[in-house]
Protein backbone atom coordinates (compact mmCIF):
# COMPACT_ATOMS: atom_id res chain seq x y z
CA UNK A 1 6.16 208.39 -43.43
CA UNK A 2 3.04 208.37 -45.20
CA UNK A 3 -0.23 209.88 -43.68
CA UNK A 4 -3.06 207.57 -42.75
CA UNK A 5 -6.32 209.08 -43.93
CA UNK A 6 -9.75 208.02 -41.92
CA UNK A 7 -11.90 207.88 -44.80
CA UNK A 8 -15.09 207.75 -42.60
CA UNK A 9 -13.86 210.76 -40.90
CA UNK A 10 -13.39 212.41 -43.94
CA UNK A 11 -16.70 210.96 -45.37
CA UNK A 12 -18.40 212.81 -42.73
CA UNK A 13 -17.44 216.50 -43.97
CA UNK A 14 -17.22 216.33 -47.37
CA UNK A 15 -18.95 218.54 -49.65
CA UNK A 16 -21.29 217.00 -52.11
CA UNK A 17 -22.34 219.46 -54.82
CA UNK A 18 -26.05 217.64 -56.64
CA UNK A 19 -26.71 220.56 -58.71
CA UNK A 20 -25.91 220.77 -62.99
CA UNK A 21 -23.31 223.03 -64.21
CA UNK A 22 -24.38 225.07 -66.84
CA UNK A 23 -22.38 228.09 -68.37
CA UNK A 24 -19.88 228.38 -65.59
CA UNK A 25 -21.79 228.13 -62.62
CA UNK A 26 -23.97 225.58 -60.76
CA UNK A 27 -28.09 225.44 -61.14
CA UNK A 28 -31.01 223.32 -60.04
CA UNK A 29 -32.97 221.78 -63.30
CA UNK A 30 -35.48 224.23 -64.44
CA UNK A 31 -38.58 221.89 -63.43
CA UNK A 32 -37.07 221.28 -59.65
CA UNK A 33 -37.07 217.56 -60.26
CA UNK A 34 -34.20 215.81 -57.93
CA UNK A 35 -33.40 211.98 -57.00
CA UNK A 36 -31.38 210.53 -54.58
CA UNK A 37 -27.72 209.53 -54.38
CA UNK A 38 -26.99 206.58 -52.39
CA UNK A 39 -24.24 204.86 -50.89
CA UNK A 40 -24.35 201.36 -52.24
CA UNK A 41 -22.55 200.10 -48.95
CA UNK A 42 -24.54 201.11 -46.60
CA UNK A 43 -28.08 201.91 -48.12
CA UNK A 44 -27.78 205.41 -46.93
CA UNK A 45 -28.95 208.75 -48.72
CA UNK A 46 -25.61 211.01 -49.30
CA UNK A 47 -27.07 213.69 -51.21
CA UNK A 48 -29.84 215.23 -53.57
CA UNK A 49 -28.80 215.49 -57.22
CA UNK A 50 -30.46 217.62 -59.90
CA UNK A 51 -32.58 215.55 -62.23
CA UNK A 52 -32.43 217.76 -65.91
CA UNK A 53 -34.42 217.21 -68.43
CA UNK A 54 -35.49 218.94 -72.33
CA UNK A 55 -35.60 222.50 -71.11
CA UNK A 56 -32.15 222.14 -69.17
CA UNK A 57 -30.53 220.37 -72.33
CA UNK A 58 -31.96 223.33 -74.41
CA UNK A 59 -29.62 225.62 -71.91
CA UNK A 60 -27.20 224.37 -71.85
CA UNK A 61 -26.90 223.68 -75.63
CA UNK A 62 -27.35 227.30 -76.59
CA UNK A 63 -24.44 228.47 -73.62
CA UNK A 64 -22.02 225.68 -75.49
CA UNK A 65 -23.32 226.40 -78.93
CA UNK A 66 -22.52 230.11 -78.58
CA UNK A 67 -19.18 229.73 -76.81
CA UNK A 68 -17.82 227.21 -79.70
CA UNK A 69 -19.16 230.14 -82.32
CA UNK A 70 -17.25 232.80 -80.15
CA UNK A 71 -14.48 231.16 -80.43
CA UNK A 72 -12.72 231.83 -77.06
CA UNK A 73 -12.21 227.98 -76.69
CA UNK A 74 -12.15 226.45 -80.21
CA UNK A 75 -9.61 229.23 -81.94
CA UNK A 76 -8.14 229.71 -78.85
CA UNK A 77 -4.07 229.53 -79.94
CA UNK A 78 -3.41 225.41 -78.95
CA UNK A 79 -0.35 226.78 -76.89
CA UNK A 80 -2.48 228.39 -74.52
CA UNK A 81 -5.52 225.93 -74.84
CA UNK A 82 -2.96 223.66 -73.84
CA UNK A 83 -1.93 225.48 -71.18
CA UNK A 84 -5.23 225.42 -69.23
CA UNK A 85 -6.18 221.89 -69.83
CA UNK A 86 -2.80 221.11 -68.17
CA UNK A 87 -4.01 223.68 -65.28
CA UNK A 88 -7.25 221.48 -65.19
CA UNK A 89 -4.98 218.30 -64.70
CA UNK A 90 -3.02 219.93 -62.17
CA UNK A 91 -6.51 221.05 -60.10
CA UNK A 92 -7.96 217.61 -60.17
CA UNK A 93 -4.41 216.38 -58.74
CA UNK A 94 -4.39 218.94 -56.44
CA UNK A 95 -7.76 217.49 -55.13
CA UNK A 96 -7.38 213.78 -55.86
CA UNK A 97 -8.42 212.60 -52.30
CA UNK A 98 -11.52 214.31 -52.84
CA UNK A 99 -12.30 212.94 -55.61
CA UNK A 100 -11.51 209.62 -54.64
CA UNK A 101 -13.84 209.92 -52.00
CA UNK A 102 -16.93 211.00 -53.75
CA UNK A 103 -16.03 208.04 -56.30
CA UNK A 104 -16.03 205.51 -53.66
CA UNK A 105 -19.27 206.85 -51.84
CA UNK A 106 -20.70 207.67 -54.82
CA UNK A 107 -20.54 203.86 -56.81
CA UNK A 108 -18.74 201.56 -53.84
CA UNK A 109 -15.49 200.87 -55.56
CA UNK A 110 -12.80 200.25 -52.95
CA UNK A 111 -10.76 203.15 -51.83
CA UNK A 112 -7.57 201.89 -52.86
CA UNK A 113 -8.31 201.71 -56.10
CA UNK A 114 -10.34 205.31 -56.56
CA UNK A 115 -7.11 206.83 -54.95
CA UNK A 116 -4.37 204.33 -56.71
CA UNK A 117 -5.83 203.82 -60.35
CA UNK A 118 -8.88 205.83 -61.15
CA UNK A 119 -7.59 208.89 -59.93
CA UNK A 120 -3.96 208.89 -61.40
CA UNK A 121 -5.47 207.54 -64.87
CA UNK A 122 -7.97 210.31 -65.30
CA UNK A 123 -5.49 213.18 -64.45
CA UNK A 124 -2.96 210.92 -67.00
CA UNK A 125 -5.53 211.03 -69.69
CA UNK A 126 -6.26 214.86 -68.98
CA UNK A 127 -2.73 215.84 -69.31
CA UNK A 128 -1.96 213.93 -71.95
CA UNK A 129 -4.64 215.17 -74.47
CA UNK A 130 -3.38 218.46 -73.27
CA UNK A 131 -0.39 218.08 -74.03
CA UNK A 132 -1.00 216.47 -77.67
CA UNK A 133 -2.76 220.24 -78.42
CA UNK A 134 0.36 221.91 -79.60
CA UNK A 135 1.53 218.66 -81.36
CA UNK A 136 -1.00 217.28 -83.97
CA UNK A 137 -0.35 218.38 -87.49
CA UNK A 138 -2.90 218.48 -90.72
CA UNK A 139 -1.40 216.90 -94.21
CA UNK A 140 -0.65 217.88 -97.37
CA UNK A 141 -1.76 215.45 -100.13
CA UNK A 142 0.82 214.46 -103.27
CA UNK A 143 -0.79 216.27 -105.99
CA UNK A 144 0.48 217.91 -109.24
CA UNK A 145 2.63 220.80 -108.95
CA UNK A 146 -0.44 223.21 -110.11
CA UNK A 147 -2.11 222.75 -106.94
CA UNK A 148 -2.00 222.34 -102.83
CA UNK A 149 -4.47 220.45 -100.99
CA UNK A 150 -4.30 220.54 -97.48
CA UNK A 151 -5.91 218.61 -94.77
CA UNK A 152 -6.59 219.40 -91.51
CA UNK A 153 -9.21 218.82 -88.64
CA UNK A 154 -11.49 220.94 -87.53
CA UNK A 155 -13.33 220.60 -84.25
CA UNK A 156 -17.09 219.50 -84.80
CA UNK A 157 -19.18 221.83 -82.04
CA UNK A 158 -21.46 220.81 -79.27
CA UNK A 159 -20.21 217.21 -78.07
CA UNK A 160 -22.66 215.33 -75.75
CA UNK A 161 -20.42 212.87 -73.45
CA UNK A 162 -23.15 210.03 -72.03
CA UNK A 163 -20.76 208.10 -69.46
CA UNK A 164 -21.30 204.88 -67.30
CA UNK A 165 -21.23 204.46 -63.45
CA UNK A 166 -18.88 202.04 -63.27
CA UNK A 167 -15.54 204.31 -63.62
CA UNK A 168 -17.34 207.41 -63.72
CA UNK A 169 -14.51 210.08 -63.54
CA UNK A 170 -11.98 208.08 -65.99
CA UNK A 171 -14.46 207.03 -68.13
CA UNK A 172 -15.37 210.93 -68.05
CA UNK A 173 -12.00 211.76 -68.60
CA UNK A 174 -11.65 209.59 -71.75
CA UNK A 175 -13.83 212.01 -73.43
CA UNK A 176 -13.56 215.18 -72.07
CA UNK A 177 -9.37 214.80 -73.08
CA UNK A 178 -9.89 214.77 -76.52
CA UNK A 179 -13.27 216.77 -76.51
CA UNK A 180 -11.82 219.60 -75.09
CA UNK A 181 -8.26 219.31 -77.14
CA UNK A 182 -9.91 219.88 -80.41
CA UNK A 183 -11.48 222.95 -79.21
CA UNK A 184 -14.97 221.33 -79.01
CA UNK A 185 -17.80 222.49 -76.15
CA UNK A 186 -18.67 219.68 -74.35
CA UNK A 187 -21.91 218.49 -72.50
CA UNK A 188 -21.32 215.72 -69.80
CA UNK A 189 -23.86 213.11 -68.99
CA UNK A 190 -23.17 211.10 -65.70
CA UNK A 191 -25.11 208.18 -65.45
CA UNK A 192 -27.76 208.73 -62.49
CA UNK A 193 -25.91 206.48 -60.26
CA UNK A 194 -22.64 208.01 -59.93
CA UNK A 195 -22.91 211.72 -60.50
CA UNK A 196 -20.20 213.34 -57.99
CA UNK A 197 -16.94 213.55 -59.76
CA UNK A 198 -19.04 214.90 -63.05
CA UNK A 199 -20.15 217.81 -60.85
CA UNK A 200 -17.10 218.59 -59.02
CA UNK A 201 -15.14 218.62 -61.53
CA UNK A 202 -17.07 221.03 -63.81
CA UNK A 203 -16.07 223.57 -60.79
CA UNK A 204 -12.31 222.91 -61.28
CA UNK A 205 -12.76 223.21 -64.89
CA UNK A 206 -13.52 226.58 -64.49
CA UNK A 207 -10.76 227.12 -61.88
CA UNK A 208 -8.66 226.34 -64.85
CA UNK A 209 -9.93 229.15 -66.96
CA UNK A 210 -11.57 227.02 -69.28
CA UNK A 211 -14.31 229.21 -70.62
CA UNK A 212 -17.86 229.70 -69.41
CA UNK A 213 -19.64 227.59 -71.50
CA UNK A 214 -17.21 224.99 -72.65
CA UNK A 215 -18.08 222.35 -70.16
CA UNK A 216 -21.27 221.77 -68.98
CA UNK A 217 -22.55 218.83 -66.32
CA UNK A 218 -26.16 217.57 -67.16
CA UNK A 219 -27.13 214.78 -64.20
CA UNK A 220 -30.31 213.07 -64.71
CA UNK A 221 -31.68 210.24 -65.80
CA UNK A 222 -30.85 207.84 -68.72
CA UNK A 223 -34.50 208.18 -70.57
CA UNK A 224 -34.86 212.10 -69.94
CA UNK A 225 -31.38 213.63 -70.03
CA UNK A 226 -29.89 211.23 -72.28
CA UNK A 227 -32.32 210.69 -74.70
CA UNK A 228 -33.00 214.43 -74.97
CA UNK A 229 -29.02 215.10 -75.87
CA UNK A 230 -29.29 212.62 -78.22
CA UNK A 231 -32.38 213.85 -80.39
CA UNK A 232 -30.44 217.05 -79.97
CA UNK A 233 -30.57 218.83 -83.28
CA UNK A 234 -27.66 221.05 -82.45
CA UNK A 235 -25.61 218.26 -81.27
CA UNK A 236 -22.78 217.45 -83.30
CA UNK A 237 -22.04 214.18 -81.68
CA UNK A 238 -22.38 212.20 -78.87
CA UNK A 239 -19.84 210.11 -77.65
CA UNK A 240 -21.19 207.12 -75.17
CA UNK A 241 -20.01 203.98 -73.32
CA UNK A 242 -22.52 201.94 -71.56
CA UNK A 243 -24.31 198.93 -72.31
CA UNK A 244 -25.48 197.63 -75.76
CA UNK A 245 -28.88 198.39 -76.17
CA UNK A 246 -28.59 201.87 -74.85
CA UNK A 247 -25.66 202.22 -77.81
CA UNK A 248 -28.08 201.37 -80.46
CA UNK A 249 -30.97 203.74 -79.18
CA UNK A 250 -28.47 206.63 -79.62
CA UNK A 251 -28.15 205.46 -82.98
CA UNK A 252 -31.79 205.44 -83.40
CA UNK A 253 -31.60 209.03 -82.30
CA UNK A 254 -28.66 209.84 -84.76
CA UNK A 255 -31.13 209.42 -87.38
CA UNK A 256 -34.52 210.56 -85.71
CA UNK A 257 -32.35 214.14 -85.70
CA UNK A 258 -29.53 215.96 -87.26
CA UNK A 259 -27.57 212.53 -88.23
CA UNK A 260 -24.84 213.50 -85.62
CA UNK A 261 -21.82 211.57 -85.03
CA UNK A 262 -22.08 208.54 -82.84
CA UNK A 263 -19.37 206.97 -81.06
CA UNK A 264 -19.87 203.79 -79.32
CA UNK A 265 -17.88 201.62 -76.50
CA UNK A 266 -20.23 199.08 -75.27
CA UNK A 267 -20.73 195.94 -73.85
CA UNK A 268 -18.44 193.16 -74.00
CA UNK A 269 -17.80 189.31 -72.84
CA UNK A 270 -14.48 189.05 -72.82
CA UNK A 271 -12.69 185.54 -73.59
CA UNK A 272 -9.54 184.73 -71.36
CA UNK A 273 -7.57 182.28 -72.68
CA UNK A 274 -5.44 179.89 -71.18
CA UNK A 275 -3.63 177.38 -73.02
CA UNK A 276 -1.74 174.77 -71.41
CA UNK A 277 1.63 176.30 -72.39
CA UNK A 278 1.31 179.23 -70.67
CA UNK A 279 3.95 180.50 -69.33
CA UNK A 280 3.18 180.35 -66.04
CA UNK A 281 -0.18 179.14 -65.49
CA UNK A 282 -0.51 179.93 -61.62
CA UNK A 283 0.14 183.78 -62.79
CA UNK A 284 -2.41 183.28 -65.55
CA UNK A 285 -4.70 182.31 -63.24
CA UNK A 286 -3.78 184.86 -60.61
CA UNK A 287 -4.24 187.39 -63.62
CA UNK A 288 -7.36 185.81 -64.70
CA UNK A 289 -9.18 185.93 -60.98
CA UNK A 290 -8.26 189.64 -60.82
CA UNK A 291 -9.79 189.93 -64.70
CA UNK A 292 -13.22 189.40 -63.64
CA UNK A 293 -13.59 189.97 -59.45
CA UNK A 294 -11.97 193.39 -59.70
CA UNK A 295 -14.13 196.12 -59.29
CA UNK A 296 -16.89 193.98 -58.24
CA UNK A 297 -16.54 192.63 -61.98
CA UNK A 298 -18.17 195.79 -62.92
CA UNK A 299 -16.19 196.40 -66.09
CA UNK A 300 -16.87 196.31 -70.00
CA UNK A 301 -13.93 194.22 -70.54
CA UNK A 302 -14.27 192.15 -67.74
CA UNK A 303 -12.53 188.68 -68.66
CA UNK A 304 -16.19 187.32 -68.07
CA UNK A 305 -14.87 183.77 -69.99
CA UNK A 306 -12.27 181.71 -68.76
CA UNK A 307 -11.54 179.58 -71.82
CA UNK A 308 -9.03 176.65 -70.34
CA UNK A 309 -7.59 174.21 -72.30
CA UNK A 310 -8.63 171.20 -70.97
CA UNK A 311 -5.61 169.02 -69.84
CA UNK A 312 -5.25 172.35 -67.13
CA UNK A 313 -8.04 173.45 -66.54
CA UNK A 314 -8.88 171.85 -62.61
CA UNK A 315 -5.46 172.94 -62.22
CA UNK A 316 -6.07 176.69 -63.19
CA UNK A 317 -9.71 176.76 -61.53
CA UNK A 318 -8.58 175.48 -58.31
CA UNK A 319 -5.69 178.60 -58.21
CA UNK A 320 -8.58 180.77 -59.30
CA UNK A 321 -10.43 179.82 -56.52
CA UNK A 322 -7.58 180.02 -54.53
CA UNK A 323 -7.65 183.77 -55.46
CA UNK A 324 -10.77 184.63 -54.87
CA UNK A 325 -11.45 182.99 -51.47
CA UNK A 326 -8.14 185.48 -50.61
CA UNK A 327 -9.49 188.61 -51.91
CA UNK A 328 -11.18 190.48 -48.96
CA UNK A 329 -14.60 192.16 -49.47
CA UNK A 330 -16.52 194.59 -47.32
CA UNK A 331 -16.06 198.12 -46.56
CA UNK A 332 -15.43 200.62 -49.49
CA UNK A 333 -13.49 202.95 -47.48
CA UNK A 334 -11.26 200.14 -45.20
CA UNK A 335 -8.09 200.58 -47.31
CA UNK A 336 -7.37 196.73 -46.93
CA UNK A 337 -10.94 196.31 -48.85
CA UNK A 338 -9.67 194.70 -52.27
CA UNK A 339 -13.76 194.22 -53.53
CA UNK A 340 -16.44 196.78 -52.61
CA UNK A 341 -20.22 197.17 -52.66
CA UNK A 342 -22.14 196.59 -56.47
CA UNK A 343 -23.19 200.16 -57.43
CA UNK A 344 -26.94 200.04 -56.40
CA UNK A 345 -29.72 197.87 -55.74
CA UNK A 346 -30.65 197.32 -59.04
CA UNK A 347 -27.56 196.07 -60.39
CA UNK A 348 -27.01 193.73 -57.26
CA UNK A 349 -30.81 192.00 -57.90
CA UNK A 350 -29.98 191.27 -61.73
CA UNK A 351 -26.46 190.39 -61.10
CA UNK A 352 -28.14 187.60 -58.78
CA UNK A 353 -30.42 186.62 -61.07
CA UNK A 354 -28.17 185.46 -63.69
CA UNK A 355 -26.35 183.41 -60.94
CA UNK A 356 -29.22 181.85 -60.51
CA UNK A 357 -29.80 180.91 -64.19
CA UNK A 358 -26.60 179.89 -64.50
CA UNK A 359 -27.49 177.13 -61.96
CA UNK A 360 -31.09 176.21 -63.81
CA UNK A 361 -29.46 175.80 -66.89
CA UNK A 362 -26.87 173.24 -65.72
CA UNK A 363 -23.33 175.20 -64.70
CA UNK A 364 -21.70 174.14 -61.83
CA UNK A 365 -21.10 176.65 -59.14
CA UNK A 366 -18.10 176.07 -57.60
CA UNK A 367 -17.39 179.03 -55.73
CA UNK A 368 -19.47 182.27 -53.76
CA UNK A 369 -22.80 182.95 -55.46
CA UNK A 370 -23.96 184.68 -52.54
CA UNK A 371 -24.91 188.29 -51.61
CA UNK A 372 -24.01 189.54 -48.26
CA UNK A 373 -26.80 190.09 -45.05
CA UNK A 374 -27.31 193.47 -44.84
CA UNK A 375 -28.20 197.11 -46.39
CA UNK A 376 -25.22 197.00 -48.67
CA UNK A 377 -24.63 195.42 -52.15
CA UNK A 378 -22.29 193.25 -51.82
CA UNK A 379 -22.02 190.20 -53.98
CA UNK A 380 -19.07 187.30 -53.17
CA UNK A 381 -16.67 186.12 -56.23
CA UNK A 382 -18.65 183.87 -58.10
CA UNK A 383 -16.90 180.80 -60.39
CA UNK A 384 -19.18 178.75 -62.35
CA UNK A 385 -17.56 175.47 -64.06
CA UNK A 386 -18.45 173.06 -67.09
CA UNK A 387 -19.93 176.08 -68.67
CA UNK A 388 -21.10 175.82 -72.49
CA UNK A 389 -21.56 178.85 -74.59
CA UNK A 390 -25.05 178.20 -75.20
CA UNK A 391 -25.84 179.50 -71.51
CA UNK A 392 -27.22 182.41 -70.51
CA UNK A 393 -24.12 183.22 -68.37
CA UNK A 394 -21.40 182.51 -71.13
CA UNK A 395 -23.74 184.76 -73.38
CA UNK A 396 -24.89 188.12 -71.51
CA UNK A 397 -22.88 190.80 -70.31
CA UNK A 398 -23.40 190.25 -66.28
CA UNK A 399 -21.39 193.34 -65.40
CA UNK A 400 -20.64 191.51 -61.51
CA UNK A 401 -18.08 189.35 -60.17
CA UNK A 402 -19.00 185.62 -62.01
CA UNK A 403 -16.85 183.71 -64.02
CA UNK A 404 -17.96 181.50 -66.60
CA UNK A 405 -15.50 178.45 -67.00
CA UNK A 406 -15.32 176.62 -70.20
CA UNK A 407 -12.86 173.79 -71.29
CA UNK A 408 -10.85 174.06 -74.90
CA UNK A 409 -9.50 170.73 -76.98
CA UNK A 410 -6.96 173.24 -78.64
CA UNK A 411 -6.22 176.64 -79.91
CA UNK A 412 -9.02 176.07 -82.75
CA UNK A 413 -12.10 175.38 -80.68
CA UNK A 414 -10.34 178.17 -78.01
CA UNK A 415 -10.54 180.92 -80.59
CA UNK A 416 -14.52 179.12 -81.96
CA UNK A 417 -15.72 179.68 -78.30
CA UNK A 418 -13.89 183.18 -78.01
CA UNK A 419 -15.82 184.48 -80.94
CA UNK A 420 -19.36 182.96 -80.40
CA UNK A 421 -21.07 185.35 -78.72
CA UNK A 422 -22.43 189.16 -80.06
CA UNK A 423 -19.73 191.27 -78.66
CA UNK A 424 -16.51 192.09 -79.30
CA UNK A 425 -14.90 194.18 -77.17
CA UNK A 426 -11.34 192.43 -75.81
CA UNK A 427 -9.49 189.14 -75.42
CA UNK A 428 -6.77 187.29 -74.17
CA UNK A 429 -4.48 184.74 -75.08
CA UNK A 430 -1.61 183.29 -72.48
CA UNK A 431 1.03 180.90 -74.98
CA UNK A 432 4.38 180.42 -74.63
CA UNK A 433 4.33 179.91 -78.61
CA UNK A 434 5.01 182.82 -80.76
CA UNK A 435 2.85 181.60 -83.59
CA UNK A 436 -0.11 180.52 -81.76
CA UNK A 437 -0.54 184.09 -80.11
CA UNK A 438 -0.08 185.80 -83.35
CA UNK A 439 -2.47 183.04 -84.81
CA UNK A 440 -5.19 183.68 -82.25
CA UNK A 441 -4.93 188.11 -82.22
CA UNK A 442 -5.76 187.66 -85.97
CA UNK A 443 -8.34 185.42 -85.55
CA UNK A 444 -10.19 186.86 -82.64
CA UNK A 445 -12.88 189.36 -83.11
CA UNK A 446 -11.72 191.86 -80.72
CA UNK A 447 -10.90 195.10 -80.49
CA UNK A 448 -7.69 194.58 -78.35
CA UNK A 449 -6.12 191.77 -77.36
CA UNK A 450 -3.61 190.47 -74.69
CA UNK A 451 -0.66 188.27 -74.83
CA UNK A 452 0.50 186.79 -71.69
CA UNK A 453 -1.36 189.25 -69.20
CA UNK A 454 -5.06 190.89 -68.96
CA UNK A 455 -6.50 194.34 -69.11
CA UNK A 456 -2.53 196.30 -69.83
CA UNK A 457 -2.65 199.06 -71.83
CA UNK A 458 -1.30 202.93 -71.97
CA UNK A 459 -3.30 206.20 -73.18
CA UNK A 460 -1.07 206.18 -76.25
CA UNK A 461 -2.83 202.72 -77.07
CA UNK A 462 -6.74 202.45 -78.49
CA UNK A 463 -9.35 201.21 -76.77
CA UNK A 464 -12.87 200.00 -78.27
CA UNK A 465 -14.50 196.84 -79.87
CA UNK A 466 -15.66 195.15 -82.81
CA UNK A 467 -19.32 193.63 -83.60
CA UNK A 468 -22.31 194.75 -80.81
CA UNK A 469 -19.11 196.43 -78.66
CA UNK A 470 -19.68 199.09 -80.84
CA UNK A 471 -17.29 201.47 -82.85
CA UNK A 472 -14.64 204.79 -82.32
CA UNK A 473 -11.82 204.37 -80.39
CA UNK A 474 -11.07 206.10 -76.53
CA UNK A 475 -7.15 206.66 -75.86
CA UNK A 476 -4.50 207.67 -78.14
CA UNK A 477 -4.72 210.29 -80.94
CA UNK A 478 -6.90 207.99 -82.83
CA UNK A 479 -9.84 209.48 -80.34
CA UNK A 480 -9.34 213.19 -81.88
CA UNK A 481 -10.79 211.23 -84.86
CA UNK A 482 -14.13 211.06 -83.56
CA UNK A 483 -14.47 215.02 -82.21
CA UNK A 484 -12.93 216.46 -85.57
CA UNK A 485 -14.20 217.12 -89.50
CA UNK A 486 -11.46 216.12 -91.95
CA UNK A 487 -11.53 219.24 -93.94
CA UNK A 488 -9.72 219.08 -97.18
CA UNK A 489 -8.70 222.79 -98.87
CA UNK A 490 -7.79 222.72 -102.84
CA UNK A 491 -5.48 225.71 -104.05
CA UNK A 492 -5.63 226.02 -107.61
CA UNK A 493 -1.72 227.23 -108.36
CA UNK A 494 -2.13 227.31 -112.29
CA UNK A 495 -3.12 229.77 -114.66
């Protein structure tokens, strides 16, 4: 029999580590600055967490600069680099309660899914980019039989890894895996609101034997931290997922400094489709009510638009409904909780703002639209109807659980209204016809899209967007792309 856990009870003695890791061990930023972490669900302080800045970014630079020169990571034999990134899988297994905890606390995500997705998905990811180590092989080109070329990648250096709140340990993990696998030092970035699994996990990094050096945790804020790592001039790259305009500034600082690398997931307003030969269209709306209200609809994929045909469409909203009125929200750490708390204040007040445009500018709301009395953040499933794309809400990335409804003629005007907005980031189609869903994967302007089912996917598949989502891919080998030079050696062989 399984073993119920009291998550309050365990809430109550955990340890919550606020301080940066730099160079193996845990430091308060040089200047003694600190803000607060707070539990979105309750309004309640949990802990104090470092708040770095230039001078700590110049540290810990110089510690991962020095350790990638070294070379006791980066030309460390891939057998046995392997072998410790598996042991740093195998740690953050080892204490995946814990970490589910301080993920929940930490952002308000329910429980259940910090213990049954987040958790298993960042060790996955971990593990898997370990395991590719030992398994990647450079090229040889087809030239003339007086020469060789060969190709090979080469890890790039110091790696700055500028992560959202929202999934803030597998998000993490999406980097760090094929950061660390090509020998790179890394530099991690939490965003401000959700800084606990960063921090512990920098400890069990070097439980793993993963260098001093090699993985560093920078908290702080956005405009401080961030912006310092990415004027960086010995920063090789930083990799980054967050919103939009916080992708471009990095690109500003790209060329304000060294030109480094820049990889970019942003935002996105995803288009889920539903013709009226779906397959099943009580499942597609099932699916599509879970696309958008799970997680508090606080993801960059979020299927945002619910494009309907229109001879279905009361049929699929009223299932949608159906859905959401079902799905239970409240208490983070109540197991049964299938929506939790919005991640802070901040986020609740804007995501409330745009339901309120949504009503000035003529959409009908049809269901929630209503935060919760109390301290916490919580925020009912939201479904707006007769929706145009010319609103606000069928235009913005709301990153919060509101659906924008809008009806479809056909296929054609589907795939128009898919593609009119800046982003490009995912999409769905659900057809029973062959050649419409091939039709509409070509013609949408996304970087992956779904036949028959929403937000499925696999490590060994690519994730990332097209247009204003941004650029670079997370999962699969094609990430080791973005944290390696393509180096290219000619061997003369004739006389």
């Amino acid at each position: 029999m399984s073993q119920v856990i009291d998550w309050h009870a365990r809430a109550k003695t955990v340890a919550l580590e606020g301080r940066a890791f730099i160079g193996g061990q845990y430091v308060s930023a040089l200047t003694g600055a600190t803000f607060d972490c707070v539990n979105p669900a309750t309004g309640r302080k949990l802990a104090v967490i470092s708040a770095c800045g230039q001078a700590d970014v110049d540290v810990a630079v110089v510690r991962a600069r020095a350790v990638f020169e070294q070379g006791s990571w980066s030309r460390m034999p891939p057998r046995e680099r392997k072998r410790r990134l598996v042991a740093f899988a195998d740690l953050m297994e080892r204490h995946a309660e814990e970490l589910a905890l301080l993920e929940t606390l930490d952002m308000g995500k329910p429980i259940r899914d910090s213990l049954a997705v987040d958790l298993p998905l960042s060790i996955q990811c971990i593990r898997w980019y370990a395991e590719a180590i030992d398994k990647v092989y450079g090229e040889i080109a087809p030239t003339a039989s007086s020469a060789i070329s060969l190709i090979r990648r080469e890890a790039l250096g110091v790696v700055a890894a500028v992560v959202p709140w929202n999934f803030p340990l597998l998000m993490a993990a999406w980097k760090l895996g094929p950061i660390l696998a090509a020998g790179n030092s890394v530099i991690l970035k939490p965003a401000e609101q959700s800084s606990l699994t960063a921090i512990r996990i920098a400890e069990l990094s070097a439980e793993a034997d993963i260098p001093d050096g090699v993985f560093n945790v920078l908290p702080g804020l956005g405009e401080d931290a961030g912006r310092a790592l990415g004027l960086h001039m010995d920063v090789d790259a930083v990799a980054f997922t967050g919103s939009t305009e916080v992708g471009k500034l990095f690109l500003q600082y790209s060329g304000q400094s060294n030109m480094k690398r820049v990889g970019l997931e942003c935002g996105g307003k995803s288009p889920n489709i539903i013709l009226a030969d779906a397959p099943d269209l009580d499942a597609a709306a099932t699916s599509a009510a879970w696309g958008i209200f799970y997680n508090q609809g606080e993801v960059c994929n979020a299927g945002s638009r619910l494009v309907v045909e229109a001879s279905v469409k009361e049929q699929v909203v009223e299932k949608v409904m159906a859905v959401g009125r079902a799905m239970r929200l409240g208490d983070p750490l109540d197991p049964a909780t299938e929506i939790g708390a919005m991640v802070d204040a901040n986020q609740t007040e804007r995501v409330m703002r745009y339901i309120e445009k949504g009503q000035q500018e003529g959409a009908r709301l049809r269901l929630g639209g209503q935060r919760l009395e109390g301290d916490g953040c919580f925020i009912e499933p939201t479904l707006f109807d007769d929706v145009t794309s010319k609103m606000t809400i069928a235009q913005d990335e709301i990153f919060g659980p509101v659906l924008a409804t809008i009806a479809a003629q056909d296929l054609d005007e589907a795939i128009r209204i898919g593609n009119d907005t800046r982003y490009g980031l995912a999409a769905a189609v659900w057809t029973r016809d062959i050649n419409k869903a091939f039709k509409a994967s070509s013609a949408l302007r996304a970087g992956v899209v779904w036949i028959n089912c929403f937000d499925h996917g696999d490590i060994s598949s690519p994730f990332g967007g097209f247009k204003q989502s941004g650029f670079g891919r997370d999962k699969s080998l094609h990430a080791l792309e973005k944290y390696t030079e393509l180096k290219a050696t000619w061997i003369n062989l004739g006389n």
